[in-house]
N, C-alpha and C. Protein backbone atom coordinates (compact mmCIF):
# COMPACT_ATOMS: atom_id res chain seq x y z
N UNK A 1 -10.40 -16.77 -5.44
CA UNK A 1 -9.44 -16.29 -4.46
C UNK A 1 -10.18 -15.51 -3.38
N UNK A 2 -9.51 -15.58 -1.87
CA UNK A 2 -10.41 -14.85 -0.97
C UNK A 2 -8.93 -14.05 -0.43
N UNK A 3 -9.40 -12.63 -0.39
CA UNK A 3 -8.85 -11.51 0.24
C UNK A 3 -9.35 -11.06 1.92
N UNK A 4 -8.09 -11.32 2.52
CA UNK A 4 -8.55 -10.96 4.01
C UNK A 4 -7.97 -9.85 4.64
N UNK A 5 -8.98 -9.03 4.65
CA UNK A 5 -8.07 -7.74 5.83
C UNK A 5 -8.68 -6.59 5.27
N UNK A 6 -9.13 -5.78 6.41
CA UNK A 6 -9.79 -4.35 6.04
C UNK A 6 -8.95 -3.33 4.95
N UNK A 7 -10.38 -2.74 4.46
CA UNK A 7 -9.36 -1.92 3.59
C UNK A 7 -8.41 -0.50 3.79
N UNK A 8 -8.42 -0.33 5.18
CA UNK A 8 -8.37 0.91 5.67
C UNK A 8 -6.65 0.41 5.95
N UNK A 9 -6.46 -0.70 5.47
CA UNK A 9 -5.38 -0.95 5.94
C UNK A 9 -4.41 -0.42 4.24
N UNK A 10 -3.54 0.01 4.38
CA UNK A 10 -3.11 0.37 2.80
C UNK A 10 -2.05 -0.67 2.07
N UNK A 11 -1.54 -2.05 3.13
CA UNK A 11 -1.10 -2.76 2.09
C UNK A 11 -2.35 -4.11 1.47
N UNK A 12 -3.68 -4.08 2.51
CA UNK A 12 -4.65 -5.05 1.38
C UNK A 12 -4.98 -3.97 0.35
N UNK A 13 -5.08 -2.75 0.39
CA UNK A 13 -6.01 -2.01 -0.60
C UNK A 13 -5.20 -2.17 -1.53
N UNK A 14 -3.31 -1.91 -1.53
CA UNK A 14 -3.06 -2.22 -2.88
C UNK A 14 -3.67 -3.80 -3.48
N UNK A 15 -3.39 -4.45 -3.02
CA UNK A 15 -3.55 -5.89 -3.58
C UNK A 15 -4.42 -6.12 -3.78
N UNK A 16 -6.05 -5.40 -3.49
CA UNK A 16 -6.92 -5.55 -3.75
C UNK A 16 -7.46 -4.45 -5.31
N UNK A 17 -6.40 -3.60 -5.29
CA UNK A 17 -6.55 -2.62 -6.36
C UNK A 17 -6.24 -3.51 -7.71
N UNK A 18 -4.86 -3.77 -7.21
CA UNK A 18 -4.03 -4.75 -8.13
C UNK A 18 -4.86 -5.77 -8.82
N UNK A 19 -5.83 -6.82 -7.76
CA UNK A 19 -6.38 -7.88 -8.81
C UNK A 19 -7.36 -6.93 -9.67
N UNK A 20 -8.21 -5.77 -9.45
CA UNK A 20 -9.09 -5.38 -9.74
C UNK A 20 -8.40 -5.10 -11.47
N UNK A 21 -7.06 -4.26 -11.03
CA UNK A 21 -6.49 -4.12 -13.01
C UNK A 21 -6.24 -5.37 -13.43
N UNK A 22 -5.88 -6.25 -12.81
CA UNK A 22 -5.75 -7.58 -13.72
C UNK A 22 -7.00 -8.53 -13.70
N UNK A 23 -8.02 -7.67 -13.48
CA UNK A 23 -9.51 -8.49 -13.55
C UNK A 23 -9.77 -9.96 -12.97
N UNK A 24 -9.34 -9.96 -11.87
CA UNK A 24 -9.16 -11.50 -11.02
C UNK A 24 -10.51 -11.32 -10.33
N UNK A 25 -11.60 -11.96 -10.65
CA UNK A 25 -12.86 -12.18 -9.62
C UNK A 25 -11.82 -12.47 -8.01
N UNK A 26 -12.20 -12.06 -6.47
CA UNK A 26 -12.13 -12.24 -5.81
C UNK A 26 -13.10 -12.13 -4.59
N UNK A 27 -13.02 -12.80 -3.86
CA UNK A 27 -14.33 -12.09 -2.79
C UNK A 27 -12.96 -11.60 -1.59
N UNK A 28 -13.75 -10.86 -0.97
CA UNK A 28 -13.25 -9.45 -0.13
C UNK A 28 -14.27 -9.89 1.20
N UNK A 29 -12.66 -10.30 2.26
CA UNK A 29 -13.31 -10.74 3.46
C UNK A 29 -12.74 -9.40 4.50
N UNK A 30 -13.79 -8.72 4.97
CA UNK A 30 -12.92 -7.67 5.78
C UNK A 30 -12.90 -7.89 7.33
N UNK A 31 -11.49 -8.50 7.39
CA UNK A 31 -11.73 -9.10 9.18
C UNK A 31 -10.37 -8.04 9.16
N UNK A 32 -10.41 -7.74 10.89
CA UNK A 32 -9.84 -6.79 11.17
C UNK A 32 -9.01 -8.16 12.00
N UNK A 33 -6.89 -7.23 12.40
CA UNK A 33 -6.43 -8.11 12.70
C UNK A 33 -6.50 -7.83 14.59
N UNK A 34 -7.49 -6.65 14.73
CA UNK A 34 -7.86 -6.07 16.25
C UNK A 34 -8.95 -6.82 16.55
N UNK A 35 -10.06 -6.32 15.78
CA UNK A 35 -11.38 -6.91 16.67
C UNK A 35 -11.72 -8.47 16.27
N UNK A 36 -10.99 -8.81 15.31
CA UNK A 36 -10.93 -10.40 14.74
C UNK A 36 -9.94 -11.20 14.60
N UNK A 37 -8.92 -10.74 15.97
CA UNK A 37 -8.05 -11.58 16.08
C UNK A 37 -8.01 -13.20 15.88
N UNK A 38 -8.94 -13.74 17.09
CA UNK A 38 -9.37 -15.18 17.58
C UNK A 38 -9.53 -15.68 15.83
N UNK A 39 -10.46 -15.05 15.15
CA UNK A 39 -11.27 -15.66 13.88
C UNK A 39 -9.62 -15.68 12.90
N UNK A 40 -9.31 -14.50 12.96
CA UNK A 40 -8.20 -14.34 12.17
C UNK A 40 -6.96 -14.98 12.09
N UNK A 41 -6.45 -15.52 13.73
CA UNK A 41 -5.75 -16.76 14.00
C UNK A 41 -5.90 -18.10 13.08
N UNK A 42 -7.08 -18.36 13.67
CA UNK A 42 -7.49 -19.53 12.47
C UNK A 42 -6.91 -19.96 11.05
N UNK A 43 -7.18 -18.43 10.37
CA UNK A 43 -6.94 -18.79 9.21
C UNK A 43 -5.33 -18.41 8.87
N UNK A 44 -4.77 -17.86 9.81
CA UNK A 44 -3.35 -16.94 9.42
C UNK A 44 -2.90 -16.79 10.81
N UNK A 45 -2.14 -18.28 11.21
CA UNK A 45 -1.67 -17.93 12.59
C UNK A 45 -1.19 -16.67 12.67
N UNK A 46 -0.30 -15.97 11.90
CA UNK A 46 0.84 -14.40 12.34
C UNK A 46 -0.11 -13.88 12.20
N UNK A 47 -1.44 -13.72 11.86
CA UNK A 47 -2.61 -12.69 12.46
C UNK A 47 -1.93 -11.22 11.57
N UNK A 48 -1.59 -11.79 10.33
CA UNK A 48 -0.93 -10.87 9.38
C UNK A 48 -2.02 -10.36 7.90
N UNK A 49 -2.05 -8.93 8.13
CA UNK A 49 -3.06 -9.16 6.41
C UNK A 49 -2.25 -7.95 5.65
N UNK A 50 -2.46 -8.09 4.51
CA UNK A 50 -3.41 -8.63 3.52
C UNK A 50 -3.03 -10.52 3.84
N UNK A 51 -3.94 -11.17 3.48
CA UNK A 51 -3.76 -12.53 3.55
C UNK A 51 -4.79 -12.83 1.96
N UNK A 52 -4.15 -13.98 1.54
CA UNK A 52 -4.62 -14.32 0.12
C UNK A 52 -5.18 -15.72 -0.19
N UNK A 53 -5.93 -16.19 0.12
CA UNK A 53 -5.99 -17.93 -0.03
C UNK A 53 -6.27 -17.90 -1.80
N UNK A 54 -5.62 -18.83 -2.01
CA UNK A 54 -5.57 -18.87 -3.56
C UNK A 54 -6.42 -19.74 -3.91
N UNK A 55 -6.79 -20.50 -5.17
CA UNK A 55 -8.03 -21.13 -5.31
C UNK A 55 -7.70 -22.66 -5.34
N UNK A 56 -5.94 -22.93 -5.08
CA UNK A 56 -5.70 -24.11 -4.43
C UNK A 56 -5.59 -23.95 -2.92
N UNK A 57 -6.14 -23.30 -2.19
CA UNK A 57 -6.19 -22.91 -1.12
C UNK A 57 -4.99 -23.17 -0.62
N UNK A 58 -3.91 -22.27 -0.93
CA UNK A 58 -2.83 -21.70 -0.09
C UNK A 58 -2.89 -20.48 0.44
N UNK A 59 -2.11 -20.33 1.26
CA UNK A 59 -2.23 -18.92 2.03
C UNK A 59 -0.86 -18.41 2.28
N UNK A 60 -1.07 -16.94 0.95
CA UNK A 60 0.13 -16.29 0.94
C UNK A 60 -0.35 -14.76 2.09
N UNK A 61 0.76 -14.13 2.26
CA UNK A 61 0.87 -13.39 3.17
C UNK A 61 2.06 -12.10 2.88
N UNK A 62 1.99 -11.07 2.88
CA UNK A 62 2.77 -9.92 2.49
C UNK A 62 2.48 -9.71 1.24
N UNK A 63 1.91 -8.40 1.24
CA UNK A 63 1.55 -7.52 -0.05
C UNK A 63 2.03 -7.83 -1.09
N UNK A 64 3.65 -7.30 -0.39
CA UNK A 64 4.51 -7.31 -2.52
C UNK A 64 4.86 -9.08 -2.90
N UNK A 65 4.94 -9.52 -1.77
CA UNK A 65 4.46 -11.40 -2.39
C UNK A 65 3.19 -11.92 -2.95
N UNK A 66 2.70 -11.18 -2.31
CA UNK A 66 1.08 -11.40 -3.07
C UNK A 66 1.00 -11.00 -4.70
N UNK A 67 1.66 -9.68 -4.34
CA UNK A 67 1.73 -8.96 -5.96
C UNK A 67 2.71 -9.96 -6.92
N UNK A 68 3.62 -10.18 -6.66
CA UNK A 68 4.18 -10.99 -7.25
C UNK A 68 3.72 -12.12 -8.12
N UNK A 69 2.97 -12.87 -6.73
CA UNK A 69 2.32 -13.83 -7.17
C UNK A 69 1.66 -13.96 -8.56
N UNK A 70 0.48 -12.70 -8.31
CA UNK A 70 -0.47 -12.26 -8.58
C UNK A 70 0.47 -11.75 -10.69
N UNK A 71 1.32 -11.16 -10.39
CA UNK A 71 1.90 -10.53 -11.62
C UNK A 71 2.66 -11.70 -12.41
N UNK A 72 3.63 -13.18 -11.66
CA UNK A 72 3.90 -13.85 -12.16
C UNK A 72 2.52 -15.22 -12.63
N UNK A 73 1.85 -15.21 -12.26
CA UNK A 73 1.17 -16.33 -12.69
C UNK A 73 -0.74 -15.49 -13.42
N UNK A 74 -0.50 -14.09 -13.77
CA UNK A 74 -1.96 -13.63 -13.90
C UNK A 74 -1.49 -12.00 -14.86
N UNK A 75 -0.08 -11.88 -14.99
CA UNK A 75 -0.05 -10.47 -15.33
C UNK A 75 0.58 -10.99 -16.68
N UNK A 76 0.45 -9.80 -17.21
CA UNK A 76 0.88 -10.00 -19.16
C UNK A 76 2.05 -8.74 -19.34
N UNK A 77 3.28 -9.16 -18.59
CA UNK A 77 4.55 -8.54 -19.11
C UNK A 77 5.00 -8.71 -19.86
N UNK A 78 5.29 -7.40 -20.64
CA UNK A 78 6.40 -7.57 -22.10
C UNK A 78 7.67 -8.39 -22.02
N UNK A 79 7.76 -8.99 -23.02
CA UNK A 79 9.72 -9.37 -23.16
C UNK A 79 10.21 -8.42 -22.93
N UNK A 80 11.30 -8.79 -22.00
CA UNK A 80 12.48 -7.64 -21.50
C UNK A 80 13.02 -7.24 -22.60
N UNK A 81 13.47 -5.36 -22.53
CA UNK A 81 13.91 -4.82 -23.27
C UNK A 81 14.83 -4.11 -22.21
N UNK A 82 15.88 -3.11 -23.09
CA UNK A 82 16.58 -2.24 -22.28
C UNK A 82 16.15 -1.63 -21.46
N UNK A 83 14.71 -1.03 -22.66
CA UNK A 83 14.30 0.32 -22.26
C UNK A 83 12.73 -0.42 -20.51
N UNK A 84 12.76 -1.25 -20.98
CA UNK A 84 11.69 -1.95 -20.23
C UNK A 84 12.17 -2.54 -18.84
N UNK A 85 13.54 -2.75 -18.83
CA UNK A 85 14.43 -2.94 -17.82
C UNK A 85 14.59 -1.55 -16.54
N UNK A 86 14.61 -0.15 -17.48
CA UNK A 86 14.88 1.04 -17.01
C UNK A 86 13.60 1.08 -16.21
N UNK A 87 12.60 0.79 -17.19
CA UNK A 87 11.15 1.41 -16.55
C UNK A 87 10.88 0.61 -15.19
N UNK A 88 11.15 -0.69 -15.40
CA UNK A 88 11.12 -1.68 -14.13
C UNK A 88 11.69 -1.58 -13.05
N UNK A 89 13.21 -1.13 -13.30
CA UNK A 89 14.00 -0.54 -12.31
C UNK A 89 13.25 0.63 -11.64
N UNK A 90 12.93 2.00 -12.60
CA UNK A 90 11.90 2.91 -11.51
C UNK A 90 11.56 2.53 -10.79
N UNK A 91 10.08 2.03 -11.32
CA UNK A 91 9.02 1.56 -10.98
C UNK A 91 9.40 0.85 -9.43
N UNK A 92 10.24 -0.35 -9.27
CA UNK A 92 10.93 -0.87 -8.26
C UNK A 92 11.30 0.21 -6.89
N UNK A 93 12.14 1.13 -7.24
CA UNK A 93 12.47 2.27 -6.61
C UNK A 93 11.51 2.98 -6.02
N UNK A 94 10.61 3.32 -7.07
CA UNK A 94 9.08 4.42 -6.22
C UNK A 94 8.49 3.37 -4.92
N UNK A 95 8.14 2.05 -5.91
CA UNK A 95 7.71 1.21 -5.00
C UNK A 95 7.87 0.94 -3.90
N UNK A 96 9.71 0.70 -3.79
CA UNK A 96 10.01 0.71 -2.10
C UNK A 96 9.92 1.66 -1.70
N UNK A 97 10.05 2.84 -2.11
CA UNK A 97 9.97 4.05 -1.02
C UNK A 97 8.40 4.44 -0.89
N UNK A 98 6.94 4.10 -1.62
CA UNK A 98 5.90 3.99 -1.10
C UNK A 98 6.04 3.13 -0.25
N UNK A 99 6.54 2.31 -0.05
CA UNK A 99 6.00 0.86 1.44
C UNK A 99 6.75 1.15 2.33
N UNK A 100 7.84 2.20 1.97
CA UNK A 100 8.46 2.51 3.68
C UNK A 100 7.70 3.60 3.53
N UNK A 101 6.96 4.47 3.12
CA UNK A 101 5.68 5.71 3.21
C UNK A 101 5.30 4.63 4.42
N UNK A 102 4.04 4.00 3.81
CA UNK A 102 3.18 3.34 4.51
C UNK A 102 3.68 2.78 5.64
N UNK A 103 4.75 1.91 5.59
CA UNK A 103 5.37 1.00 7.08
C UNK A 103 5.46 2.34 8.04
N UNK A 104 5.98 3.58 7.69
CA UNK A 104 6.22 4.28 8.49
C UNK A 104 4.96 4.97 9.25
N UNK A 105 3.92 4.96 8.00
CA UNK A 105 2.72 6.01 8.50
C UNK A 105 2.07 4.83 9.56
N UNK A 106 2.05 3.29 9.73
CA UNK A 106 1.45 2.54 10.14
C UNK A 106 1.79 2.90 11.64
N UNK A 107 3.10 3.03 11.78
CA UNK A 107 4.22 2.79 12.56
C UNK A 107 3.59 4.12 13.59
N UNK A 108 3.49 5.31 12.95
CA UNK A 108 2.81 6.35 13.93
C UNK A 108 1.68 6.03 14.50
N UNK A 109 0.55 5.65 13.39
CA UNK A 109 -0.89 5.09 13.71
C UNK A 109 -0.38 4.53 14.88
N UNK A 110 -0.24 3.64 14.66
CA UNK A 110 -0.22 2.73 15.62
C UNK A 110 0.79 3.19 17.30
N UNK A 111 1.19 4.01 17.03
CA UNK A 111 1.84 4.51 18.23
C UNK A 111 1.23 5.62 19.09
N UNK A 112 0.32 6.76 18.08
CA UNK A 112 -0.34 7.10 18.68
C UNK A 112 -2.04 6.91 18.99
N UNK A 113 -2.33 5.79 18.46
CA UNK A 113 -3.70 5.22 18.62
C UNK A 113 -3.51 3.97 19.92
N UNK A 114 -2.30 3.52 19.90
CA UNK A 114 -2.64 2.22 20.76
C UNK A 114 -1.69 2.25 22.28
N UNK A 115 -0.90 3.48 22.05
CA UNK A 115 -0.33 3.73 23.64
C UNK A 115 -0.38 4.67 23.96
N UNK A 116 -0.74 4.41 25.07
CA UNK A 116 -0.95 5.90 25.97
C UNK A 116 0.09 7.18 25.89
N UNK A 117 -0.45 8.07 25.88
CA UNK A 117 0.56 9.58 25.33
C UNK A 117 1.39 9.40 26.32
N UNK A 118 1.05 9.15 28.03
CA UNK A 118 2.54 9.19 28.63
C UNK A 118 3.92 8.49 28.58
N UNK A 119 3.34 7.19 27.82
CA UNK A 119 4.62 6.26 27.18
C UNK A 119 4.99 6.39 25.82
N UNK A 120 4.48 7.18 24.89
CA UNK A 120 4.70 7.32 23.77
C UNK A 120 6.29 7.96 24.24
N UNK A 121 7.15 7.60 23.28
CA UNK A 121 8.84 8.43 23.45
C UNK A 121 9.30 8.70 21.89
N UNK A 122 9.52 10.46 22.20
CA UNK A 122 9.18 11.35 21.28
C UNK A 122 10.33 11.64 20.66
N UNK A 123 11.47 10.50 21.02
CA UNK A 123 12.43 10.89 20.00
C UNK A 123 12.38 10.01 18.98
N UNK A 124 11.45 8.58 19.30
CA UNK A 124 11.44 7.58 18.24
C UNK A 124 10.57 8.07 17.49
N UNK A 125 9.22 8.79 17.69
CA UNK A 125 8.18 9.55 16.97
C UNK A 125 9.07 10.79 16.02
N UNK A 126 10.08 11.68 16.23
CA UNK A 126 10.44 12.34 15.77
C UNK A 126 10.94 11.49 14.49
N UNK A 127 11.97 10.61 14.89
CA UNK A 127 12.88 9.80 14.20
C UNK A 127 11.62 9.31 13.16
N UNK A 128 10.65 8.42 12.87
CA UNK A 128 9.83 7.75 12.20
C UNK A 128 9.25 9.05 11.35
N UNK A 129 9.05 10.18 12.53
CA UNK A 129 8.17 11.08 11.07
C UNK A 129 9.63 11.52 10.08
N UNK A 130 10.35 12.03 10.16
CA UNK A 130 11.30 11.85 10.08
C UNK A 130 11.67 11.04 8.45
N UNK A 131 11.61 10.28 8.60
CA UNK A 131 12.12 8.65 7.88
C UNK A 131 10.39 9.07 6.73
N UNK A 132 9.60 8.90 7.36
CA UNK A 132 7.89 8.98 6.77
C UNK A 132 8.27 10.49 5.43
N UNK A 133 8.96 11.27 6.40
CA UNK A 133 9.15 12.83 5.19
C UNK A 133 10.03 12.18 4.40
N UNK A 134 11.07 12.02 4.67
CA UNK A 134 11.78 11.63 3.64
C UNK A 134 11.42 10.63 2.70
N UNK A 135 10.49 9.41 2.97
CA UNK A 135 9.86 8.92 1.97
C UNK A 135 8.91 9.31 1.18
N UNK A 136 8.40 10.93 1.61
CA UNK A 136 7.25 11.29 0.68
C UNK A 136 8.65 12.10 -0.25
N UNK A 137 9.84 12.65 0.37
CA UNK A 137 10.40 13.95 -0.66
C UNK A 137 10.60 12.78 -1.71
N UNK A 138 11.14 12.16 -1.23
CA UNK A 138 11.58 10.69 -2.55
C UNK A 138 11.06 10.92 -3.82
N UNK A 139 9.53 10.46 -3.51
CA UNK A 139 8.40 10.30 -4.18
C UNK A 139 8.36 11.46 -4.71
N UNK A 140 7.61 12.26 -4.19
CA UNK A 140 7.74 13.81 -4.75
C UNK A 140 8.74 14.47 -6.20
N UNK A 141 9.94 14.15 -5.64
CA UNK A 141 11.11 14.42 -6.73
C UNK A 141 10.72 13.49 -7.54
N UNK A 142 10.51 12.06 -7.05
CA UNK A 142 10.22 10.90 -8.91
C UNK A 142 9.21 11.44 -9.27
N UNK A 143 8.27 11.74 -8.64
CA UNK A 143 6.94 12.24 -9.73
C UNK A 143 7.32 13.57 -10.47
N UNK A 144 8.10 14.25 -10.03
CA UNK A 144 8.55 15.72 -10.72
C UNK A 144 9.21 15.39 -12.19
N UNK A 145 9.68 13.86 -12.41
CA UNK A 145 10.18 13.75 -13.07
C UNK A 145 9.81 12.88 -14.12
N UNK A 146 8.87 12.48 -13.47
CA UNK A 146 7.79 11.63 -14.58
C UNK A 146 7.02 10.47 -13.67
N UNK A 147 5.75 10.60 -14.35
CA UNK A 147 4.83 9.47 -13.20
C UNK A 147 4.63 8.24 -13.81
N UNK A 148 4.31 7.49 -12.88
CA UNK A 148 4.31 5.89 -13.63
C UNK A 148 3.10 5.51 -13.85
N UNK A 149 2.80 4.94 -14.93
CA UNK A 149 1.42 4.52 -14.90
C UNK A 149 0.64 3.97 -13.61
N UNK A 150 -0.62 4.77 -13.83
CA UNK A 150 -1.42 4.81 -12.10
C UNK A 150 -1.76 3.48 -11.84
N UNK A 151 -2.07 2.33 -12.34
CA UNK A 151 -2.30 1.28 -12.86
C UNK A 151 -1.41 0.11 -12.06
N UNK A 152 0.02 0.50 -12.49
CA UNK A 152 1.36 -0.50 -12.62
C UNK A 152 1.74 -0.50 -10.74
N UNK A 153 2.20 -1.68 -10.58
CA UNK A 153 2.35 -1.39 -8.81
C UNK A 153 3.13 -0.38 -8.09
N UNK A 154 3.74 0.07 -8.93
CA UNK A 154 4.00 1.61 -8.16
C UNK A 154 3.39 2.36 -8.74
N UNK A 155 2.53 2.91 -9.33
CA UNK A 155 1.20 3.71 -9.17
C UNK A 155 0.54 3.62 -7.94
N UNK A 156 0.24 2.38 -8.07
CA UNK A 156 -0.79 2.01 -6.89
C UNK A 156 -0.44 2.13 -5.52
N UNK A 157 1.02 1.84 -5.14
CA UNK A 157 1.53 1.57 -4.11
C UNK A 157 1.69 3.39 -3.61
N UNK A 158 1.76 4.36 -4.42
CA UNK A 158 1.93 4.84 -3.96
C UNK A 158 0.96 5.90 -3.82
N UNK A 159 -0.17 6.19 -4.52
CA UNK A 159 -1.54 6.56 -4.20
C UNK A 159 -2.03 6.15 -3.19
N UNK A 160 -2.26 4.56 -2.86
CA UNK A 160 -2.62 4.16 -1.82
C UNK A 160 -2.01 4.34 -0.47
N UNK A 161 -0.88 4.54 -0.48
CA UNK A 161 0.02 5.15 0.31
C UNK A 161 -0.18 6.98 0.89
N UNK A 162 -0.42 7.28 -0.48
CA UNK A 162 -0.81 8.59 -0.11
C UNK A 162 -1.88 9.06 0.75
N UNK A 163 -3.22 8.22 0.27
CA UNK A 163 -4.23 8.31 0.81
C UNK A 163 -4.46 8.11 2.20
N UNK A 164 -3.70 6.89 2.35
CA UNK A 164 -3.58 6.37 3.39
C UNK A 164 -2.95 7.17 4.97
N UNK A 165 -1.70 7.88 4.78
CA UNK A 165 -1.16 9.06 5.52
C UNK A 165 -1.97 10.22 5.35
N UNK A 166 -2.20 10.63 4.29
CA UNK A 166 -3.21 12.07 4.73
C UNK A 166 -4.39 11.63 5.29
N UNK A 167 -5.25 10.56 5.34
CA UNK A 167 -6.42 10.59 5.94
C UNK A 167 -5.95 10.13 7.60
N UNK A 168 -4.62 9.63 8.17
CA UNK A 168 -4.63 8.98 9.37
C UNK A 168 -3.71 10.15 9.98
N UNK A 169 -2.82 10.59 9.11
CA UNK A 169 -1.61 11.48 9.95
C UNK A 169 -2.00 13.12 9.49
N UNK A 170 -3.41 13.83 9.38
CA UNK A 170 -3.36 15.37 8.83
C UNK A 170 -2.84 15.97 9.29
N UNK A 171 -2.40 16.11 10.64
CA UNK A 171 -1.25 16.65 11.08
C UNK A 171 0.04 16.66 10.93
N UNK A 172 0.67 15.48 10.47
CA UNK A 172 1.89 15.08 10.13
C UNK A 172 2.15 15.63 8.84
N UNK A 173 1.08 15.21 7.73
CA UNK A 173 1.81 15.59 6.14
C UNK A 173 0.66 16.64 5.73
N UNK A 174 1.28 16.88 4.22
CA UNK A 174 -0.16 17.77 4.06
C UNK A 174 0.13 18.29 3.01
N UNK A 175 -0.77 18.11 2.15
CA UNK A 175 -1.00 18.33 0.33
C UNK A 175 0.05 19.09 -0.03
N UNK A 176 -0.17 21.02 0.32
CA UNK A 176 0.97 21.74 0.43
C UNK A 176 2.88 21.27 -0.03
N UNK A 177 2.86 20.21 1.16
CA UNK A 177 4.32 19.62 0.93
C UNK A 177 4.48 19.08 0.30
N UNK A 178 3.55 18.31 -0.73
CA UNK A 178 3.85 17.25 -1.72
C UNK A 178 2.84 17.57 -2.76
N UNK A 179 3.09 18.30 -3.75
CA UNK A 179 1.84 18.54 -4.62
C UNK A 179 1.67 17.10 -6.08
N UNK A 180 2.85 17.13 -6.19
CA UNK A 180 2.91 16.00 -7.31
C UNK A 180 2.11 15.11 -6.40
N UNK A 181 2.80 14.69 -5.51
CA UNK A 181 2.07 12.96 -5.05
C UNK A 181 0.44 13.37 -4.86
N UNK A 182 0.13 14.43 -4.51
CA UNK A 182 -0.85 14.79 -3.97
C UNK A 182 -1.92 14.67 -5.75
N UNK A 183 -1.49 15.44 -6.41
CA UNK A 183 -1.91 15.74 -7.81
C UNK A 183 -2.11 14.03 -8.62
N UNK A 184 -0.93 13.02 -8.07
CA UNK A 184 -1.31 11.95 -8.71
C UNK A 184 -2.13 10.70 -8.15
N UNK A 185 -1.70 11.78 -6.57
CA UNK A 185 -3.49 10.43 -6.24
C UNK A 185 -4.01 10.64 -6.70
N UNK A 186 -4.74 12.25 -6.53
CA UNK A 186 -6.16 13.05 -6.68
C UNK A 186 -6.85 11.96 -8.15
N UNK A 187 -5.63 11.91 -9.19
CA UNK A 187 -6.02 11.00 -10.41
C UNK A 187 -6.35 9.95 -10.07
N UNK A 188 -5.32 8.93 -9.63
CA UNK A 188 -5.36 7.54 -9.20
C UNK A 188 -6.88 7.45 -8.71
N UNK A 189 -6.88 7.76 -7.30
CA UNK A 189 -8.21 7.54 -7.22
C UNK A 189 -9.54 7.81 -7.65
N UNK A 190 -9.58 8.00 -8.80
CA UNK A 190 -10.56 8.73 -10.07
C UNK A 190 -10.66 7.15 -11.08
N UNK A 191 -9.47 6.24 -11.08
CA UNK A 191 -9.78 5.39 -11.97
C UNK A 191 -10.65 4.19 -10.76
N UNK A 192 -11.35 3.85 -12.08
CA UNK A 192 -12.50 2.73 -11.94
C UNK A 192 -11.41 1.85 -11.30
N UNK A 193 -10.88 1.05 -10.98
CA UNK A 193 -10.32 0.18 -10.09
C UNK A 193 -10.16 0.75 -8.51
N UNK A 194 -9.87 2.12 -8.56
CA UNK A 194 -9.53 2.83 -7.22
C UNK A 194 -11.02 2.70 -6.26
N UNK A 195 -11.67 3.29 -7.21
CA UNK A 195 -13.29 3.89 -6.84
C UNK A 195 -13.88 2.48 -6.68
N UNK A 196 -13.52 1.17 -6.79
CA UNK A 196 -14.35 -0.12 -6.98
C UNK A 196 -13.81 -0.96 -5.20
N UNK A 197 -12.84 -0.24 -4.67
CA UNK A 197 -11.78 -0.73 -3.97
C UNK A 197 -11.83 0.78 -2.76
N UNK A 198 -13.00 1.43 -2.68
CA UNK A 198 -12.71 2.60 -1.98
C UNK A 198 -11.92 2.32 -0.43
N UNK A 199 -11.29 3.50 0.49
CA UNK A 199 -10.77 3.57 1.79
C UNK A 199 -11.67 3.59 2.68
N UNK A 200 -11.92 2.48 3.27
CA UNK A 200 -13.03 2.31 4.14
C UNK A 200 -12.41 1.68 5.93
């Protein structure tokens, strides 16, 4: 399998975390979808990553489809149980509210890296950080209440998520406000899959 898209981006790093716990050899192509547009066209007209060519060379596209993929045809889930139903349901829940973390933190990046401060309009910036807090209190309160294995895709989704906003937005969020999430990256990225897959 070939993985395309920098890792600085936080929805390849999950998916790249992801094959790493389910031990999938992959090679790791890091084309950017800025300075390697033209190249990147080629392989993924929507110039969209994470991008996944599989080893029948298809080309899937969006993270949690990838994961999917990746969990239905490569992951070793238990037979459904009640109690395994509950945990799934969480798990589901943290998950989306890490990827609106991230969609949102992208959403600033990208607003204040790629347009000029005099067109930036500061009520949609308010509104997004906004939407971005409220997806960390989310998180915050589920971790207060029990954390999910760092491992399982909402672990990941949302470490990587974490990482991802405090290193691009330090102004915006900040350890202080979120100590759980903060406390369960600090772990996350301590396991051998994190550290093999660093933020680059």
């Amino acid at each position: 399998m070939i993985l395309i898209g920098m890792l600085d981006s936080p929805y390849v790093r999950r998916v790249a975390i992801y094959l790493k716990v389910l031990g999938i050899h992959f090679e790791h192509r890091p084309i950017s979808v800025f300075s390697d547009f033209d190249a990147l066209t080629k392989i993924n007209p929507a110039v969209k990553v994470p991008t996944l060519i599989t080893d029948d060379n298809q080309v899937l596209i969006d993270s949690t489809l990838i994961i999917n993929y990746l969990e239905k045809y490569f992951g070793h889930s238990p037979a459904p149980t009640s109690a395994f139903r509950a945990e799934e349901l969480r798990d589901l829940h943290l998950t989306g509210f890490a990827l609106a973390a991230c969609e949102k933190a992208v959403q600033l990046v990208y607003e204040q890296r790629l347009r000029p401060e005099g067109k930036q309009h500061q009520p949609w910036l308010n509104r997004v950080t906004q939407q971005l807090h409220g997806a960390w209190q989310t998180l915050e309160n589920g971790l207060r209440e029990s954390h999910p294995d760092m491992l399982s895709v909402a672990g990941i989704s949302i470490a990587v998520a974490w990482s991802f906003t405090e290193l691009m937005l330090p102004d915006t969020v900040t350890r202080a406000l979120y100590p759980e999430v903060t406390g369960f990256t600090l772990l996350a990225e301590q396991r051998p899959e994190f550290l093999a897959i660093p933020l680059s």
